[in-house]
Protein backbone atom coordinates (compact mmCIF):
# COMPACT_ATOMS: atom_id res chain seq x y z
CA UNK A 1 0.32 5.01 13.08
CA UNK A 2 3.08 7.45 12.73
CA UNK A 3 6.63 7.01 13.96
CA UNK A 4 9.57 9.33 13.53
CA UNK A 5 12.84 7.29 13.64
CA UNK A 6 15.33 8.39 11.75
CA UNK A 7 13.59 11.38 10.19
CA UNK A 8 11.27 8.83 8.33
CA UNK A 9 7.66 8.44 8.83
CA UNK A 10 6.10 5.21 8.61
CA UNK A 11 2.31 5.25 7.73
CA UNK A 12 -0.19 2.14 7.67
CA UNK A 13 -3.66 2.66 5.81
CA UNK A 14 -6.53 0.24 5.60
CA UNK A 15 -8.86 -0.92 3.44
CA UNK A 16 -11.60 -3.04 4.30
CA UNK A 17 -12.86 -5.97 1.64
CA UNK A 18 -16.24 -6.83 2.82
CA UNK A 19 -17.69 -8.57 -0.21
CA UNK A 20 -16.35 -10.63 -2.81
CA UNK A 21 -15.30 -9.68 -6.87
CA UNK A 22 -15.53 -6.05 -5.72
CA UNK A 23 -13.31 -2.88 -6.12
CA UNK A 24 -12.85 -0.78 -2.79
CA UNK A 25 -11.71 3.10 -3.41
CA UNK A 26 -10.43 5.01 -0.90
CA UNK A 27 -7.79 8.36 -0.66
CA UNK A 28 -5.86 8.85 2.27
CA UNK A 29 -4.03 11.52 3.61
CA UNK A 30 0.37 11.15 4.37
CA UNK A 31 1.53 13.11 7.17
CA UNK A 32 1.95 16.70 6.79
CA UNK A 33 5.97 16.67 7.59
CA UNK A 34 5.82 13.87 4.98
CA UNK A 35 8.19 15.44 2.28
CA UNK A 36 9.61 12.31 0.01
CA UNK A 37 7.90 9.44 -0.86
CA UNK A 38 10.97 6.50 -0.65
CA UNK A 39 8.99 3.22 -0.51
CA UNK A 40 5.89 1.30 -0.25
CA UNK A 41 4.39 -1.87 0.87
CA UNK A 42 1.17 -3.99 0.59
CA UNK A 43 0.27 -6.91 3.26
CA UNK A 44 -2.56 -8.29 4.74
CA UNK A 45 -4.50 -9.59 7.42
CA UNK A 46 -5.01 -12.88 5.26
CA UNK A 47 -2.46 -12.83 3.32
CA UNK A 48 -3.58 -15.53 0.88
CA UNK A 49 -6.87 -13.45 -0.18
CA UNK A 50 -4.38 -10.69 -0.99
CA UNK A 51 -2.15 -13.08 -3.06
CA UNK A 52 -4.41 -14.44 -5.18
CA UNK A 53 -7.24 -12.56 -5.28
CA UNK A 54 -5.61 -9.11 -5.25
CA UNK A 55 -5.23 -6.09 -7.58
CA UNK A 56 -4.71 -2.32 -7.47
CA UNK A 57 -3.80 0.79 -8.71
CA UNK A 58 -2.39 3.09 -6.53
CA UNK A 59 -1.29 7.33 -7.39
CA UNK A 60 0.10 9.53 -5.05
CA UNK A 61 -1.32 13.12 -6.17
CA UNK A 62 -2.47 11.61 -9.46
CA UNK A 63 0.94 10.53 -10.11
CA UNK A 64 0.34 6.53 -10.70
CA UNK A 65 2.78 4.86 -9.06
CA UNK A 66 0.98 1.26 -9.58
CA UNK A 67 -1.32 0.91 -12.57
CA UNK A 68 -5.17 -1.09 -12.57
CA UNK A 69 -4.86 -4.28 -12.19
CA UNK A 70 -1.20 -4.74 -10.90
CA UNK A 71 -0.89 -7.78 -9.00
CA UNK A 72 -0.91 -7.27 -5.46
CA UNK A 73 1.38 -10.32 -4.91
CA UNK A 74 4.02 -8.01 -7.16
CA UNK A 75 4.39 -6.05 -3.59
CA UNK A 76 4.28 -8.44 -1.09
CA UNK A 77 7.65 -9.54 1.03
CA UNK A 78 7.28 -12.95 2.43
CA UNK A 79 9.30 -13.75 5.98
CA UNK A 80 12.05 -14.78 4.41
CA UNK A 81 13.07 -10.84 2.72
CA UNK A 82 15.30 -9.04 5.31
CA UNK A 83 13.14 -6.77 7.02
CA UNK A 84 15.07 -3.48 5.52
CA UNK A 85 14.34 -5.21 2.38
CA UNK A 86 10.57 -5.48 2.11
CA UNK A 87 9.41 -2.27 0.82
CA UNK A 88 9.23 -1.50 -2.72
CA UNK A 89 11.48 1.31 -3.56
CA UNK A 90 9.87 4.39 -5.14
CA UNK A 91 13.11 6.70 -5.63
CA UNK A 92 12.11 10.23 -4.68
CA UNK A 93 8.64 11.39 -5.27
CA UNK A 94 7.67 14.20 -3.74
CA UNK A 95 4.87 13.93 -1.53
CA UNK A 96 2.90 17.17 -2.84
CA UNK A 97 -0.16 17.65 -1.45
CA UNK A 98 -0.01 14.01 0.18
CA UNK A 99 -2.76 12.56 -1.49
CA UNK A 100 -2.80 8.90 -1.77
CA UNK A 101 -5.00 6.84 -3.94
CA UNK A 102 -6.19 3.39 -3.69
CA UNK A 103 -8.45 1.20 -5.98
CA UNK A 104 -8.21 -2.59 -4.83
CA UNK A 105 -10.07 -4.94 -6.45
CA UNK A 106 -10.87 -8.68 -5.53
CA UNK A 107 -11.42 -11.18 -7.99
CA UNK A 108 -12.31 -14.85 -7.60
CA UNK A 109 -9.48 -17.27 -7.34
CA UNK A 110 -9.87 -21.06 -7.09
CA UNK A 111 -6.92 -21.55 -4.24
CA UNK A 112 -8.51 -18.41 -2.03
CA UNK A 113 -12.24 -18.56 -0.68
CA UNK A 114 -13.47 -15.52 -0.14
CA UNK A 115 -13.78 -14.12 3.30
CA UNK A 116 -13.52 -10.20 4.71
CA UNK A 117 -10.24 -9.22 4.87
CA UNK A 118 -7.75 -6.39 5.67
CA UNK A 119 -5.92 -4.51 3.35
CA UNK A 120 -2.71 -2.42 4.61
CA UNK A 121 -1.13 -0.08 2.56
CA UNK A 122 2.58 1.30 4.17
CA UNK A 123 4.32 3.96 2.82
CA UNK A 124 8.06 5.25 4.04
CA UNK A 125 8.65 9.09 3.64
CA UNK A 126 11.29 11.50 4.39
CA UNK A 127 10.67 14.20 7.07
CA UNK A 128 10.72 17.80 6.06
CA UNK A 129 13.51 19.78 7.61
CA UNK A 130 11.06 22.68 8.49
C-alpha cells in the first residue's frame, strides 16, 4: 500500500505470528522513490497480543533503529494520540538501499492468550525529487 500525498509515501508491511513464544524474521523492501526515512509505527490486528506479548528489533540497511527486545507497546499510539501524532519520529535517515529489517518475537504473557495475529509495520518517507 503506497500513497503519494504530499510527496510522502506511506508503506504498511506484515508479519504473520502463527505460533506462540516464537521470533518471526522477515526484510522488506521501501519504495524505490523512498528517499528519507521520517517516522515509523507498529499496530496490530489484536492489538493486545502486540502489547503484551510483543518485542522487536527493527534496522533499516543495518542501521538499528529499534534494538532486540524493545517493547512493542514503546510504539504503539492508542485512539486517543492525534492522528498526525502517532508515528514515532525517526529524524532523517536516509533510506539507502531500502532495506528494512524485522525480528518480532512473542513471548507468553498472563493478560494475552495466545492466538495468530497480525503484525503491521508503517513507515513514512520522503519522496525523491528525481
Amino acid at each position: 500500500m503506497n500513497s503519494y500525498k504530499h510527496n510522502i509515501i506511506k508503506e504498511r508491511f506484515d508479519l504473520k505470528v502463527e505460533e506462540p513464544n516464537s521470533t518471526v524474521k522477515e526484510t522488506f523492501e521501501l519504495d524505490k522513490n523512498a528517499q528519507i526515512v521520517k517516522g515509523i509505527l507498529i499496530t496490530s490486528d489484536r492489538d493486545e497480543l502486540l502489547f503484551y506479548r510483543g518485542s522487536q528489533k527493527i534496522q533499516l540497511n543495518d542501521q538499528e533503529l529499534f534494538p532486540e527486545n524493545f517493547e512493542s507497546r514503546l510504539l504503539m499510539a492508542g485512539l486517543n494520540v492525534a492522528p498526525d501524532n502517532r508515528a514515532i519520529t525517526l529524524g532523517d535517515i536516509e533510506s539507502g538501499n531500502g532495506r528494512l529489517e524485522v525480528s518480532y518475537t512473542d513471548k507468553d504473557h498472563l493478560n494475552a492468550e495466545f492466538t495468530p495475529y497480525r503484525v503491521s509495520i508503517y513507515t513514512f518517507s520522503i519522496v525523491s525529487d528525481e
